[in-house]
C-alpha atoms as a PDB file:
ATOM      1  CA  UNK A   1      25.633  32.815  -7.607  1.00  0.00           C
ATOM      2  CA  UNK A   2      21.905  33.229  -8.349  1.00  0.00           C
ATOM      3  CA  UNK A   3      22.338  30.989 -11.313  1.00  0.00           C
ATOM      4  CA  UNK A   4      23.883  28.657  -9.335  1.00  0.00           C
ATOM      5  CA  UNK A   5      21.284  27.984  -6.677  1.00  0.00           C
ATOM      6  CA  UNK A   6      18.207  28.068  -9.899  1.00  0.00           C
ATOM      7  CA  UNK A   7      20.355  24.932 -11.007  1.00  0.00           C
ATOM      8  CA  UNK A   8      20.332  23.187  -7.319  1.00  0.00           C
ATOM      9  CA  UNK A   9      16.914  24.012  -6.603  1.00  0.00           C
ATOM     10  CA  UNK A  10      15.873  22.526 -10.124  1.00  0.00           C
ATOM     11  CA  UNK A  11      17.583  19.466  -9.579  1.00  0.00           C
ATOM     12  CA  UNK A  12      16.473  19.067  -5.813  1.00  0.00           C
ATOM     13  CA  UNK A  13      12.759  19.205  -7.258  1.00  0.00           C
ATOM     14  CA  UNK A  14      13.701  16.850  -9.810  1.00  0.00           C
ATOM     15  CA  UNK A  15      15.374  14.507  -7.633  1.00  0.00           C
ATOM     16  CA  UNK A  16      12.559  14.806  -4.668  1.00  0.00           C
ATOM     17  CA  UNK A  17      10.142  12.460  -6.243  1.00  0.00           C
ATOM     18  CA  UNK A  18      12.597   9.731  -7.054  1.00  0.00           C
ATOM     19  CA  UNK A  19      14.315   9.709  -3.469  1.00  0.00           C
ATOM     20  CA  UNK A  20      10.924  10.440  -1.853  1.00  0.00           C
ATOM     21  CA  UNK A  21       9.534   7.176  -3.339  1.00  0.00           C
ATOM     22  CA  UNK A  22      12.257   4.846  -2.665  1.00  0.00           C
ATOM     23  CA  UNK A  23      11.387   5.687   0.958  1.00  0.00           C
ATOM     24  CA  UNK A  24       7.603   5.384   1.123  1.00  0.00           C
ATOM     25  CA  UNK A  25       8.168   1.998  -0.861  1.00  0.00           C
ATOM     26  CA  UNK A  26      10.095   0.877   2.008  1.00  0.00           C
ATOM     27  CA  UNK A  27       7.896   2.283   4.351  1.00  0.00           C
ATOM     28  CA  UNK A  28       5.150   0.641   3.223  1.00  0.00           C
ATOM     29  CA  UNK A  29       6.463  -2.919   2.707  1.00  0.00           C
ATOM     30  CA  UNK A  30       7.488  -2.669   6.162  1.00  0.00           C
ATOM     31  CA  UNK A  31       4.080  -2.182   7.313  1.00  0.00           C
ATOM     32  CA  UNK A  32       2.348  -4.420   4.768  1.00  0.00           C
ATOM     33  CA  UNK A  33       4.817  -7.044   6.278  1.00  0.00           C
ATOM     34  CA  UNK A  34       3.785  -6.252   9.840  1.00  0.00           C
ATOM     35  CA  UNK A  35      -0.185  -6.273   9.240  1.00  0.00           C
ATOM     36  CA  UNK A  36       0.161  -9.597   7.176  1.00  0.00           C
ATOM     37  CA  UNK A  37       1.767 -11.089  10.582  1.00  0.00           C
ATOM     38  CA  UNK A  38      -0.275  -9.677  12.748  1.00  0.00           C
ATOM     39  CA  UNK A  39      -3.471 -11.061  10.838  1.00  0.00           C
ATOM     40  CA  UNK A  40      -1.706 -14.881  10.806  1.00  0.00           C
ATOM     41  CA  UNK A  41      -4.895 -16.405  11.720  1.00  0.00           C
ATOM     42  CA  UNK A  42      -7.311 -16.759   8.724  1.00  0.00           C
ATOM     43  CA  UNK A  43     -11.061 -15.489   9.446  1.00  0.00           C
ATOM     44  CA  UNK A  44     -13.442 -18.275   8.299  1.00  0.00           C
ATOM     45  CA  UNK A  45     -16.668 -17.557   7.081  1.00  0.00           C
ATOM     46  CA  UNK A  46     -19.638 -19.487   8.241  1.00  0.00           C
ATOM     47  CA  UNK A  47     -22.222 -20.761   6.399  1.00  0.00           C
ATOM     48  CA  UNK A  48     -25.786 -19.367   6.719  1.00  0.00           C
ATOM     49  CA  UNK A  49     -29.547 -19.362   5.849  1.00  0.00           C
ATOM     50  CA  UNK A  50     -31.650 -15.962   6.022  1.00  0.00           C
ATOM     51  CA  UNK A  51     -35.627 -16.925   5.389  1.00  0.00           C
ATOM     52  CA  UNK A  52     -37.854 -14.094   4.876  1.00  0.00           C
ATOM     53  CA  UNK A  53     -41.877 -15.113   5.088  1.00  0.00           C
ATOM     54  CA  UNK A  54     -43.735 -13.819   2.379  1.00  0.00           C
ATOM     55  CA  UNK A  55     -47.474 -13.278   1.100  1.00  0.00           C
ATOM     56  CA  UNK A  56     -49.201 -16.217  -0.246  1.00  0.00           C
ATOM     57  CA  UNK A  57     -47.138 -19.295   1.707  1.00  0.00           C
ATOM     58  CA  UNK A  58     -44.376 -18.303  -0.781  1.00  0.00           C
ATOM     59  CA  UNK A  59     -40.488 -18.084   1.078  1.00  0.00           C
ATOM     60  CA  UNK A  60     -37.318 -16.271   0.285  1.00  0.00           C
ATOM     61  CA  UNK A  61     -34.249 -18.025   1.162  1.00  0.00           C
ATOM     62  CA  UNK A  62     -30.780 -16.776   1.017  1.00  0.00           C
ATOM     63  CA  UNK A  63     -28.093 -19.140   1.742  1.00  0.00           C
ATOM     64  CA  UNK A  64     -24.066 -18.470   2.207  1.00  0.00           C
ATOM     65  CA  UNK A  65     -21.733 -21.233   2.217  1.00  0.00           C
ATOM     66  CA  UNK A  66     -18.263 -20.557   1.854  1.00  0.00           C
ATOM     67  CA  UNK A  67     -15.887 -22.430  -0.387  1.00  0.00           C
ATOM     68  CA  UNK A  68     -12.869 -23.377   1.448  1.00  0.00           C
ATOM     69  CA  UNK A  69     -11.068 -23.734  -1.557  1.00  0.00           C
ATOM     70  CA  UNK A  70     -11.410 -20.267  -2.650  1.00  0.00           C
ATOM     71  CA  UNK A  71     -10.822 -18.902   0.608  1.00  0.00           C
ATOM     72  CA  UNK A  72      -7.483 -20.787   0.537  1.00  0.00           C
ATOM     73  CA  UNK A  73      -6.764 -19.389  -3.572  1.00  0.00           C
ATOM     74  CA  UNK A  74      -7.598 -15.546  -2.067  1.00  0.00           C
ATOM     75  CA  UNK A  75      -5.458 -15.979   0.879  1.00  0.00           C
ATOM     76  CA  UNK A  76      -2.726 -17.571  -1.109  1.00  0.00           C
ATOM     77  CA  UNK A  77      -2.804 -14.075  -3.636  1.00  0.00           C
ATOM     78  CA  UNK A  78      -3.371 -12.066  -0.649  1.00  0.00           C
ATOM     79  CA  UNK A  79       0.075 -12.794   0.893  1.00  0.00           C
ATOM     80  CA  UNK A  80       1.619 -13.095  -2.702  1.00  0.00           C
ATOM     81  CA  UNK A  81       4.392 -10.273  -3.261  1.00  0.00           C
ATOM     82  CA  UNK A  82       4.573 -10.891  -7.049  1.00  0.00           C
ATOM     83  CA  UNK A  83       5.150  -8.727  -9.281  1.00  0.00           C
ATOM     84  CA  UNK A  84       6.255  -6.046  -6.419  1.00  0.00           C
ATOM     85  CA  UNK A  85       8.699  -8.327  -5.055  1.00  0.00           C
ATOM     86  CA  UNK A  86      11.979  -6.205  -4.747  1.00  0.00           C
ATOM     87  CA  UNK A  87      14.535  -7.997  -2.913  1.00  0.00           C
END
């Protein structure tokens, strides 16, 4: 009887991982799902222009300006389900 309950605990800690993954993989491609619906609008960057004075007449410019097209690409791979896609 001892024997017999070594063998099902052995297999139960075998199996745990394999059954305890198939559900957190669900889990989280339900939420995943949700989050990328809830976030439907796409933020948009603005350009901008940070000027710092410095000695000697001499000026340091930083300048942002967003490429829409690259925005678009990252979205695009963002929402992309490949190569998890497990229908």
């Amino acid at each position: 009887m001892g024997a017999f309950f070594h063998l099902l605990f052995t297999i139960g800690a075998v199996a745990f991982p394999f059954v305890a993954m198939v559900l957190m993989w669900r889990r989280m491609k339900k939420v995943r799902e949700k989050a990328y619906h809830e976030s439907a609008s796409p933020n948009r960057a603005e350009a901008w222009e940070d000027v710092t004075e410095r000695d000697r007449g001499l000026n340091l410019v930083r300048r942002n300006k967003p490429s829409a097209e690259l925005i678009e690409m990252g979205d695009k791979a963002r929402h992309a389900r490949w190569p998890l896609d497990n229908p």
